[in-house]
PDB file of N, CA and C in Angstrom:
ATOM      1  N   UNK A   1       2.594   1.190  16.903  1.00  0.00           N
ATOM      2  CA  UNK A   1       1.994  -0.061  16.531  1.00  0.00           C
ATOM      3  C   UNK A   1       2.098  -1.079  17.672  1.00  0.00           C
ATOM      4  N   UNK A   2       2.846  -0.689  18.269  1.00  0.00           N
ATOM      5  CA  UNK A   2       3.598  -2.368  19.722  1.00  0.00           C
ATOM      6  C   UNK A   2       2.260  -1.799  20.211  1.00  0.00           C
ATOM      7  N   UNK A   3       2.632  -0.638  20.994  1.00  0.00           N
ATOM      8  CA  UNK A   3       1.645  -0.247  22.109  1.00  0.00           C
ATOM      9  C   UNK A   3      -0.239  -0.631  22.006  1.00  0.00           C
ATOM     10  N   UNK A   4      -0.364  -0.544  20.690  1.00  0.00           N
ATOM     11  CA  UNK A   4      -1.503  -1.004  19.889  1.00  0.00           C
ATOM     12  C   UNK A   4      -2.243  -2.232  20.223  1.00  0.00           C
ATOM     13  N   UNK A   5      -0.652  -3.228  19.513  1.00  0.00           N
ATOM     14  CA  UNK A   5      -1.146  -4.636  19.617  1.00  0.00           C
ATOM     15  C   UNK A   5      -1.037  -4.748  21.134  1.00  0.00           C
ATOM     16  N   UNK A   6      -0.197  -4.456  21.827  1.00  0.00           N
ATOM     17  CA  UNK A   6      -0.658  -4.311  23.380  1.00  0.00           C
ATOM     18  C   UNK A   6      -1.518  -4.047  24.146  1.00  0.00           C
ATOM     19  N   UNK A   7      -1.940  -3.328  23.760  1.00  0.00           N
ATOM     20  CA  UNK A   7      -3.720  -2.562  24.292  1.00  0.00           C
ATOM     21  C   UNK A   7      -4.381  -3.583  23.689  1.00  0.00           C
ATOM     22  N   UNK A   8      -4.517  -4.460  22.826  1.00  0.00           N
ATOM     23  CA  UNK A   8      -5.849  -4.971  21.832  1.00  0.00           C
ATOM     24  C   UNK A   8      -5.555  -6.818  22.857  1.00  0.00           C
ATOM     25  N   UNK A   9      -4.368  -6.750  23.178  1.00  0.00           N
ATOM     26  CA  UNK A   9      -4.095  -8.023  23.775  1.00  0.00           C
ATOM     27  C   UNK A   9      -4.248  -8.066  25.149  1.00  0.00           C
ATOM     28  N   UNK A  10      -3.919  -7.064  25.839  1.00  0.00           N
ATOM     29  CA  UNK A  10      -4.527  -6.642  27.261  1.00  0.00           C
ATOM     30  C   UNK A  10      -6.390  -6.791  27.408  1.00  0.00           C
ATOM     31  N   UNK A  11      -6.885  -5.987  26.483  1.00  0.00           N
ATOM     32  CA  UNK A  11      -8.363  -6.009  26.187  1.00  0.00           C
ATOM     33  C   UNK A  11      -8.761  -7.262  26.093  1.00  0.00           C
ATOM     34  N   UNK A  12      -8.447  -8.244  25.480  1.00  0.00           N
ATOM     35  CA  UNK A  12      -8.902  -9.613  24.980  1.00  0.00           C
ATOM     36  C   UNK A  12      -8.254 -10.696  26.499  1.00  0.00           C
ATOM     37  N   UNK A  13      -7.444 -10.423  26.725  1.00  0.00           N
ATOM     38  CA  UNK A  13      -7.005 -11.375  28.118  1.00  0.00           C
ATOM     39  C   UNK A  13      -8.299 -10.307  29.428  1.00  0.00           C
ATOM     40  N   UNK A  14      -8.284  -9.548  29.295  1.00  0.00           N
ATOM     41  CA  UNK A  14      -8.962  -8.663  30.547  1.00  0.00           C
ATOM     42  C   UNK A  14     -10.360  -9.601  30.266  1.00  0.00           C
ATOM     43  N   UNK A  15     -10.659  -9.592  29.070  1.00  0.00           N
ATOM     44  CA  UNK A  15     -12.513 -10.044  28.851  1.00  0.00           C
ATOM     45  C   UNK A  15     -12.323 -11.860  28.916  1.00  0.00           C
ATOM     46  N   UNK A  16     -10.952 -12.093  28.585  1.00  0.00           N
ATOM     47  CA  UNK A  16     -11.204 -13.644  29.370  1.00  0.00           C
ATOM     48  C   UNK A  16     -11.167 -14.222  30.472  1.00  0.00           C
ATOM     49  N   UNK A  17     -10.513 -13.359  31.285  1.00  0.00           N
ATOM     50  CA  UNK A  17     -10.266 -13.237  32.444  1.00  0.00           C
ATOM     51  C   UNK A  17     -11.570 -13.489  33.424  1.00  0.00           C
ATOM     52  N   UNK A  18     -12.499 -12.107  32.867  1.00  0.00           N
ATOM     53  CA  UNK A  18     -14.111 -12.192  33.213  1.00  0.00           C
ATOM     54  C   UNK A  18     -14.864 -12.657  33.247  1.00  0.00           C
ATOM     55  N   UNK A  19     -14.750 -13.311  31.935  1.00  0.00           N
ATOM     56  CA  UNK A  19     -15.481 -14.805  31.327  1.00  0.00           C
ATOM     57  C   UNK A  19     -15.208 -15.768  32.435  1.00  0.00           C
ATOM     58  N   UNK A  20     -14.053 -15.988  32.429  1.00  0.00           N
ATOM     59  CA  UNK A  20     -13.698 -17.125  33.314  1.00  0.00           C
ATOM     60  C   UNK A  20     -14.358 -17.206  34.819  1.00  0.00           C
ATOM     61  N   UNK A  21     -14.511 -15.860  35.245  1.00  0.00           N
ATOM     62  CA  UNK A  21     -14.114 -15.862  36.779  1.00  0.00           C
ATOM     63  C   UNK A  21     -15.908 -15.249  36.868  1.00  0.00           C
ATOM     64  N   UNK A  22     -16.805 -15.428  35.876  1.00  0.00           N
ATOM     65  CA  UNK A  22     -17.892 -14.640  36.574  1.00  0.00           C
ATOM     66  C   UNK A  22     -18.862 -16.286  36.825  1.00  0.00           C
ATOM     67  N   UNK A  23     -19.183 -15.881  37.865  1.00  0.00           N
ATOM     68  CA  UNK A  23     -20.082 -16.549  38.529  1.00  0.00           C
ATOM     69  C   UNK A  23     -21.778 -16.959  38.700  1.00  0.00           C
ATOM     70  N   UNK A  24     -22.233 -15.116  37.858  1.00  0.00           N
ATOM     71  CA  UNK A  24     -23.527 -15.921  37.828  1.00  0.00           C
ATOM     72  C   UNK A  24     -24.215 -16.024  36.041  1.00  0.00           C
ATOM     73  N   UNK A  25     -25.039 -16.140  35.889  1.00  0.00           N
ATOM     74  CA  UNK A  25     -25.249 -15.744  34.395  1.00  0.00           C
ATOM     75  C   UNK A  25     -24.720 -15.134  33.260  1.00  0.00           C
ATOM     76  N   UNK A  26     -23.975 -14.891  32.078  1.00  0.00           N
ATOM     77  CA  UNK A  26     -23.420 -13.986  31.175  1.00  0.00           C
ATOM     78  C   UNK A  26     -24.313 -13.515  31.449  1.00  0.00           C
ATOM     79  N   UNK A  27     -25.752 -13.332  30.679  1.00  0.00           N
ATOM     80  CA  UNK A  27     -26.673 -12.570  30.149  1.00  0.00           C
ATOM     81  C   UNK A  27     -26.944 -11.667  31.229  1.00  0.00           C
ATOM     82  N   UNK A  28     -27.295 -12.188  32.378  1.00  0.00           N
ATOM     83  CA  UNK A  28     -27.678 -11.168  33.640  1.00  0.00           C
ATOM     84  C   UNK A  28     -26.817 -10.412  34.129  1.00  0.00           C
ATOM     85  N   UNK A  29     -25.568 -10.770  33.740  1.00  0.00           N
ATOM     86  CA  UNK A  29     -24.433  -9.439  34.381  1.00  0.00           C
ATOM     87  C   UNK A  29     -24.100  -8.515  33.837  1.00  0.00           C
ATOM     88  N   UNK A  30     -24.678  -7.217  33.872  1.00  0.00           N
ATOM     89  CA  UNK A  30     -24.788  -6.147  33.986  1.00  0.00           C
ATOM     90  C   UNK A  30     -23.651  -5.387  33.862  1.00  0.00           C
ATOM     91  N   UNK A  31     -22.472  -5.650  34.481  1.00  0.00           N
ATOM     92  CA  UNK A  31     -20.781  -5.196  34.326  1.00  0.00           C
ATOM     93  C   UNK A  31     -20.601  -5.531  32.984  1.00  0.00           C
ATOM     94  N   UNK A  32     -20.162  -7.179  33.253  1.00  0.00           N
ATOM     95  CA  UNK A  32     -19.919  -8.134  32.406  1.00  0.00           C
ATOM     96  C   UNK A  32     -20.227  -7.159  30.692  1.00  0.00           C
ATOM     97  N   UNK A  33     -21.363  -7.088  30.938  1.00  0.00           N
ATOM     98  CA  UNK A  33     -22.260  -6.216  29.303  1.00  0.00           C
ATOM     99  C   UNK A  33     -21.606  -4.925  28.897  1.00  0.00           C
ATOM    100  N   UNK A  34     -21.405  -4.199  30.092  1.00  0.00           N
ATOM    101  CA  UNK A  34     -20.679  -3.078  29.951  1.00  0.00           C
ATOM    102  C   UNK A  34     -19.153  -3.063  29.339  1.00  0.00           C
ATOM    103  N   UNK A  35     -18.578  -3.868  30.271  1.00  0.00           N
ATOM    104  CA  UNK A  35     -16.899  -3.981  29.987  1.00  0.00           C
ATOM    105  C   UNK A  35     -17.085  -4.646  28.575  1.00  0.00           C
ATOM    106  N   UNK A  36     -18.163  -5.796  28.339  1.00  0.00           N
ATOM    107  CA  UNK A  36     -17.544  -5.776  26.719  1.00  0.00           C
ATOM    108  C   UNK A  36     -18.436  -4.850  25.548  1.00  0.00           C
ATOM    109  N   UNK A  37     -19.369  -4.140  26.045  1.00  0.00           N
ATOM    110  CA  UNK A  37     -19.603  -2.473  24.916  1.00  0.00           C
ATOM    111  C   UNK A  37     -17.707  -2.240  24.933  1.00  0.00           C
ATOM    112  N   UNK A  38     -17.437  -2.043  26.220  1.00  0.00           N
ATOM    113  CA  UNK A  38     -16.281  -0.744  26.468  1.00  0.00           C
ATOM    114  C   UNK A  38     -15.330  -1.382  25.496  1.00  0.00           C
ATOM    115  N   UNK A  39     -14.687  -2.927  25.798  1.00  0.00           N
ATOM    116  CA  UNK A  39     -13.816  -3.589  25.135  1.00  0.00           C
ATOM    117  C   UNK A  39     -13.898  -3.596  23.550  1.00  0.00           C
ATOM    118  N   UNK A  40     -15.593  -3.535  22.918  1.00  0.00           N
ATOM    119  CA  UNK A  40     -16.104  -3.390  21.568  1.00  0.00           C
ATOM    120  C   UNK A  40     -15.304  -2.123  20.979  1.00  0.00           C
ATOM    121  N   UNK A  41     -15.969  -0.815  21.346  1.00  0.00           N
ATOM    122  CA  UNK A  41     -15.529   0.594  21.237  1.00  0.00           C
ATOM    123  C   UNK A  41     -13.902   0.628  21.161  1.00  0.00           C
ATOM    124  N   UNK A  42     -13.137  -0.105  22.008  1.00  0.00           N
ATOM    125  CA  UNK A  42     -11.431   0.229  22.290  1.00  0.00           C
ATOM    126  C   UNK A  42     -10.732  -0.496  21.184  1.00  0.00           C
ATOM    127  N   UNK A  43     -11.552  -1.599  20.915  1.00  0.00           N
ATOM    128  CA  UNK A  43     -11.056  -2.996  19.823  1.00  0.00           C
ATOM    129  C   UNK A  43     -11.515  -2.362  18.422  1.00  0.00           C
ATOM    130  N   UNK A  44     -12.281  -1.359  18.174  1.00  0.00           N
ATOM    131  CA  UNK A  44     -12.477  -0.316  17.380  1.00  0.00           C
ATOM    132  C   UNK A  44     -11.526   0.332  16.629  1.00  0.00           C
ATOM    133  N   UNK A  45     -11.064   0.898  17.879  1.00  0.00           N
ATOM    134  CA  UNK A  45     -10.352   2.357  17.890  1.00  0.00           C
ATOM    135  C   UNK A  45      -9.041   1.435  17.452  1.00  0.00           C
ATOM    136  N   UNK A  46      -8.482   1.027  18.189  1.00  0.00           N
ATOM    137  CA  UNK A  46      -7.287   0.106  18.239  1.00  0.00           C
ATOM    138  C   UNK A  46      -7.116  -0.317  16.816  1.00  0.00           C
ATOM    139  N   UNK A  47      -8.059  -0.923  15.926  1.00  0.00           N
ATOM    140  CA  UNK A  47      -7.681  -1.798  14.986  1.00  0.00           C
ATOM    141  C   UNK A  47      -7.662  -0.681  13.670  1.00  0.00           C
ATOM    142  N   UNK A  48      -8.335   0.563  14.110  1.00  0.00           N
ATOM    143  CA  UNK A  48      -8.150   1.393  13.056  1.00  0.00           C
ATOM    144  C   UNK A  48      -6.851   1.942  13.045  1.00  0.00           C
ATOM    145  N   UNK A  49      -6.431   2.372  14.010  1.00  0.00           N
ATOM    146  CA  UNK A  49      -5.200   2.778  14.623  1.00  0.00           C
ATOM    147  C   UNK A  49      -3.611   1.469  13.573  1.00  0.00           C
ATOM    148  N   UNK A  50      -4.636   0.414  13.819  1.00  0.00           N
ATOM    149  CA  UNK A  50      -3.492  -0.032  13.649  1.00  0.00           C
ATOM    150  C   UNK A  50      -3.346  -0.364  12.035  1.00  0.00           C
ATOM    151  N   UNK A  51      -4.782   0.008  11.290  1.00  0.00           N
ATOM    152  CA  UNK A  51      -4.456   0.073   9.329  1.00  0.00           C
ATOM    153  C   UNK A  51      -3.666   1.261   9.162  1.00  0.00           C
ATOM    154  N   UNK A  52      -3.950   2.501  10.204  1.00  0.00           N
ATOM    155  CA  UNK A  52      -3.327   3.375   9.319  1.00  0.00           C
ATOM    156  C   UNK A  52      -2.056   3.408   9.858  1.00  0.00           C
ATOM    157  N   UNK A  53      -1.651   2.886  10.642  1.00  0.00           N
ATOM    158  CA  UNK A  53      -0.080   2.308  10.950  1.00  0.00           C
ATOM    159  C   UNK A  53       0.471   1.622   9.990  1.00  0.00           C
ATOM    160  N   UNK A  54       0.252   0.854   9.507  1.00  0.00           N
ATOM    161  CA  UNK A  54       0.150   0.023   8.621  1.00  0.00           C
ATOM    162  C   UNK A  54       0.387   0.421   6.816  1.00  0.00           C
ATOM    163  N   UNK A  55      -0.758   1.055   7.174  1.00  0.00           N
ATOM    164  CA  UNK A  55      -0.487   2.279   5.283  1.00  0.00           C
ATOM    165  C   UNK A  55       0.452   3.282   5.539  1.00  0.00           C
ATOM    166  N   UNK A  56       0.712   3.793   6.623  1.00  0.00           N
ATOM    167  CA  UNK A  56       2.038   4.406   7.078  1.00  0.00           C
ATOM    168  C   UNK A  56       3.373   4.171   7.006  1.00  0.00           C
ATOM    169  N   UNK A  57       3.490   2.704   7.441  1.00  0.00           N
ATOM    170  CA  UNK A  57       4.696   1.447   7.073  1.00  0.00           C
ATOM    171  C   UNK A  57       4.896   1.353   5.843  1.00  0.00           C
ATOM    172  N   UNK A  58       3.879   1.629   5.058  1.00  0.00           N
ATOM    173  CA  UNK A  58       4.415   0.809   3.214  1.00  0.00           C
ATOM    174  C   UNK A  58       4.720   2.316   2.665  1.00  0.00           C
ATOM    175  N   UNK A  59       3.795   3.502   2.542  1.00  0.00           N
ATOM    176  CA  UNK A  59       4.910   4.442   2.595  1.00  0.00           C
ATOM    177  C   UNK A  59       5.960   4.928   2.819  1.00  0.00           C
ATOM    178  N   UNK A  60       6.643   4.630   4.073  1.00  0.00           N
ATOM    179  CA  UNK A  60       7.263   5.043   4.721  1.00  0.00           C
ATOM    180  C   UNK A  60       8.429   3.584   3.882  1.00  0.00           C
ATOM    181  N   UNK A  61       8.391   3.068   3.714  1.00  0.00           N
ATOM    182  CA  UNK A  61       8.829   1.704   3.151  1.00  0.00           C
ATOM    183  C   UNK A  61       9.443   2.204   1.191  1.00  0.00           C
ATOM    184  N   UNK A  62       8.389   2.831   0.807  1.00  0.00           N
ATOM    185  CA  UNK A  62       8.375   3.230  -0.393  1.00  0.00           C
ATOM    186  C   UNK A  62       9.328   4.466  -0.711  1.00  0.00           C
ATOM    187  N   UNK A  63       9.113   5.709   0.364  1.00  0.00           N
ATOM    188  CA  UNK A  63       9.862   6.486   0.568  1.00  0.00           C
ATOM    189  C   UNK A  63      11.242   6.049   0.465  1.00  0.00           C
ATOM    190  N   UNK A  64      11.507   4.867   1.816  1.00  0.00           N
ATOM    191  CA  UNK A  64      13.345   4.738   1.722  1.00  0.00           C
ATOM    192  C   UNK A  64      13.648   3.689   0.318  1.00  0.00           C
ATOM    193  N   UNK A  65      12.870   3.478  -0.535  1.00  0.00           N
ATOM    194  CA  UNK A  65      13.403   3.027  -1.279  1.00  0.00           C
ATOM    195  C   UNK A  65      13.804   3.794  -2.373  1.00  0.00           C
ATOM    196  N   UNK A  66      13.484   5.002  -2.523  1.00  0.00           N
ATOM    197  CA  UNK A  66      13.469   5.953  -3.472  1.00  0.00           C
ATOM    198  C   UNK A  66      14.801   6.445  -3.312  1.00  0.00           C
ATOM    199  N   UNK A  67      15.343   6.421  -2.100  1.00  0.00           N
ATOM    200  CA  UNK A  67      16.939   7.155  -1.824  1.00  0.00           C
ATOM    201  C   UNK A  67      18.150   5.913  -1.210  1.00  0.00           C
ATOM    202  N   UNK A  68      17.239   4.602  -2.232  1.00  0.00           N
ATOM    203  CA  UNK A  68      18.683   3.770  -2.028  1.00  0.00           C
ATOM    204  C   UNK A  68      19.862   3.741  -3.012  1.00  0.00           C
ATOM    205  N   UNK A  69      19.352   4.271  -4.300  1.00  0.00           N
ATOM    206  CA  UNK A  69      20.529   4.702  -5.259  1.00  0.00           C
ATOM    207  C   UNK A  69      21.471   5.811  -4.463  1.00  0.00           C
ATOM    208  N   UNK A  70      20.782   6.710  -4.104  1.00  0.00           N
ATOM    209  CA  UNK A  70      21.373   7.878  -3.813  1.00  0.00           C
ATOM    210  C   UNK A  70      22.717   7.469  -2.699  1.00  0.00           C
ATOM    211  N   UNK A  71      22.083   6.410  -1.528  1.00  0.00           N
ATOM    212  CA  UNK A  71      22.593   5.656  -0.677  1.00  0.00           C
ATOM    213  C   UNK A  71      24.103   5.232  -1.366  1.00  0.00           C
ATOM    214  N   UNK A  72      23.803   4.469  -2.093  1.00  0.00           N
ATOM    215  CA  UNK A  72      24.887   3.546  -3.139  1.00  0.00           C
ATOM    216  C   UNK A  72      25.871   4.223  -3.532  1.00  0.00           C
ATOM    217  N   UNK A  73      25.352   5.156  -3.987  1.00  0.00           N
ATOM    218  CA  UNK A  73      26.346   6.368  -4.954  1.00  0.00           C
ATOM    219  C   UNK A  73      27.239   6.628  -3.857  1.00  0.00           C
ATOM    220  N   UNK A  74      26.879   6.812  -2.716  1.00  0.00           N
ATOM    221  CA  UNK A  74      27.387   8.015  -1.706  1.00  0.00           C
ATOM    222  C   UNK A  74      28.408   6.958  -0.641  1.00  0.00           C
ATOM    223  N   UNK A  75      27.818   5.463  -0.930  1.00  0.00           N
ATOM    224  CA  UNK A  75      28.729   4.509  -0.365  1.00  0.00           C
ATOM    225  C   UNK A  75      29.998   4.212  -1.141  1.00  0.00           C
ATOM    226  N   UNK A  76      29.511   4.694  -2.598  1.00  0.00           N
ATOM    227  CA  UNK A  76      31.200   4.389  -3.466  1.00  0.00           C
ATOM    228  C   UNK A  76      31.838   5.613  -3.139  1.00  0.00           C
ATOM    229  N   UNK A  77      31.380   6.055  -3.332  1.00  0.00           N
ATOM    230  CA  UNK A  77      32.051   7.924  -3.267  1.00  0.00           C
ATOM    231  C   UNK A  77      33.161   7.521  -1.823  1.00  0.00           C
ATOM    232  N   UNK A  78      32.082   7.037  -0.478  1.00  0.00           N
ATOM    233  CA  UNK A  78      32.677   7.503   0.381  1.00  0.00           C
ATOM    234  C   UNK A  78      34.402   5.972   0.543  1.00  0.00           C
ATOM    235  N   UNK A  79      33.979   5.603  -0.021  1.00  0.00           N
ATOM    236  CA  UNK A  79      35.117   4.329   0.233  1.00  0.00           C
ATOM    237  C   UNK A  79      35.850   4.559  -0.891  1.00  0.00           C
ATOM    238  N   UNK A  80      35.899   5.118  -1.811  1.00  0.00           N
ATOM    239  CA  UNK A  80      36.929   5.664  -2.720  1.00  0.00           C
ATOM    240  C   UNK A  80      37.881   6.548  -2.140  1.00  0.00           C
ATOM    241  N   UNK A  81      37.180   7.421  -1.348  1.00  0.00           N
ATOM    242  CA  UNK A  81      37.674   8.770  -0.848  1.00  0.00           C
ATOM    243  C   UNK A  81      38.843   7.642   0.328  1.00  0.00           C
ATOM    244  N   UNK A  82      38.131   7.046   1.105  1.00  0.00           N
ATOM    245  CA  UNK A  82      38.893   6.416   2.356  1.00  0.00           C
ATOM    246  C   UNK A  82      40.108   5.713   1.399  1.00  0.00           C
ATOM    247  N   UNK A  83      40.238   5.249   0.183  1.00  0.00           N
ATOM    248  CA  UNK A  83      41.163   4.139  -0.307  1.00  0.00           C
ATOM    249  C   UNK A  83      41.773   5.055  -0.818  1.00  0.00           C
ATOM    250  N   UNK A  84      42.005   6.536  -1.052  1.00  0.00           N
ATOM    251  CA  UNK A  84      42.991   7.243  -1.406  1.00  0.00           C
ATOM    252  C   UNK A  84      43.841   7.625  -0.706  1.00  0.00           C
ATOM    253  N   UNK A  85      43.365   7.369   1.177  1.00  0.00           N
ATOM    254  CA  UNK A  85      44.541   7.591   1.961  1.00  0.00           C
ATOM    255  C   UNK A  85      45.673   6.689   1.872  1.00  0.00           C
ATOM    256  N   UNK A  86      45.481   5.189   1.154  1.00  0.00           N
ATOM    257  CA  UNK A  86      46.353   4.122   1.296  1.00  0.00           C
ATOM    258  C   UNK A  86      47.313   4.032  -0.052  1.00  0.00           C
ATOM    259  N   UNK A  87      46.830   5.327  -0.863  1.00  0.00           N
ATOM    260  CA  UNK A  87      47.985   5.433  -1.386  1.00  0.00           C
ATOM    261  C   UNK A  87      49.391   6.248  -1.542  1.00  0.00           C
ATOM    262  N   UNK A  88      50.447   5.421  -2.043  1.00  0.00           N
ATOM    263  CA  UNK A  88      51.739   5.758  -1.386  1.00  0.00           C
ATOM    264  C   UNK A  88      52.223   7.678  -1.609  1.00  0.00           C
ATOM    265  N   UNK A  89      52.497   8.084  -0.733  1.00  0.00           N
ATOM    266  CA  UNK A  89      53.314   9.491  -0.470  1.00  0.00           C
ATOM    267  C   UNK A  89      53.349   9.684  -2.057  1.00  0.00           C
ATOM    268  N   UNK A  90      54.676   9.247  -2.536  1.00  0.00           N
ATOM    269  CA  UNK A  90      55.239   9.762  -3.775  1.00  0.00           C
ATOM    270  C   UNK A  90      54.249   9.746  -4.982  1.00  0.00           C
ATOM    271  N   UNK A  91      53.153   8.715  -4.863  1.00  0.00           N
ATOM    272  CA  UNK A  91      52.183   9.275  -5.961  1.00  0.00           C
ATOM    273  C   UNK A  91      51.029   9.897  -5.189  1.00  0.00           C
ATOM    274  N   UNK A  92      50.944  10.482  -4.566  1.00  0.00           N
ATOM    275  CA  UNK A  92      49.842  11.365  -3.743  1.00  0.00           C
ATOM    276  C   UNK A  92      50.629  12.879  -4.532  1.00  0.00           C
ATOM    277  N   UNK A  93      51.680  12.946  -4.741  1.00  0.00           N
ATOM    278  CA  UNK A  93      52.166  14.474  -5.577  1.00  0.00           C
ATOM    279  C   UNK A  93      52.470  14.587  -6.902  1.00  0.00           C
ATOM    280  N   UNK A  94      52.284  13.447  -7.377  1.00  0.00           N
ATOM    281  CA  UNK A  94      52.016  13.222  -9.131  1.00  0.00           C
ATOM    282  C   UNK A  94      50.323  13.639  -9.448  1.00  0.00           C
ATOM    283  N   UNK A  95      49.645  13.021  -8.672  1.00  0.00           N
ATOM    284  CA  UNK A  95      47.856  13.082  -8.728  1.00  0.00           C
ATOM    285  C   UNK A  95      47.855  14.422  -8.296  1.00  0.00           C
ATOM    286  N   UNK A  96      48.183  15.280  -7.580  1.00  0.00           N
ATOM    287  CA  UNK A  96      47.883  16.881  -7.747  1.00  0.00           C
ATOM    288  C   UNK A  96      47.759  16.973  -8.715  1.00  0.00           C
TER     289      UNK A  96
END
């Protein structure tokens, strides 16, 4: 997704850049027309790229929420287990 919005922000500074610095006519420059077809087509690709990134994220979102009980459980479990080392010798051989 970075690399995405990176490319789509590179693209948009590159075509202002052009804007800025061209010298004779928009309409008559011939590059100018080209680089923004090319920039059209990439700003395309890019923004599709970046929904299904996106519907990817809320799955992927949905998924870890499904194994936060499981999470929980496994966080008592494991700090129970650790708080049985702190108890004393002589009842550590009664609890056998």
């Amino acid at each position: 997704m970075t690399f995405n919005t990176k490319t789509l922000a590179n693209l948009e500074a590159g075509l202002l850049s052009r804007l800025a610095n061209s010298e004779t006519d928009l309409l008559e420059d011939v590059e100018l027309i080209d680089v923004l077809n090319d920039i059209k087509t990439k700003s395309k690709e890019v923004q599709e790229k970046l929904a299904e990134a996106k519907e990817k994220s809320i799955e992927i979102s949905e998924k870890r929420e499904q194994f936060r009980p499981v999470a929980a459980r496994g966080a008592v479990l494991y700090f129970c287990i650790v708080d049985l080392a702190i108890i004393n010798w002589m009842y550590s051989s009664s609890l056998q």
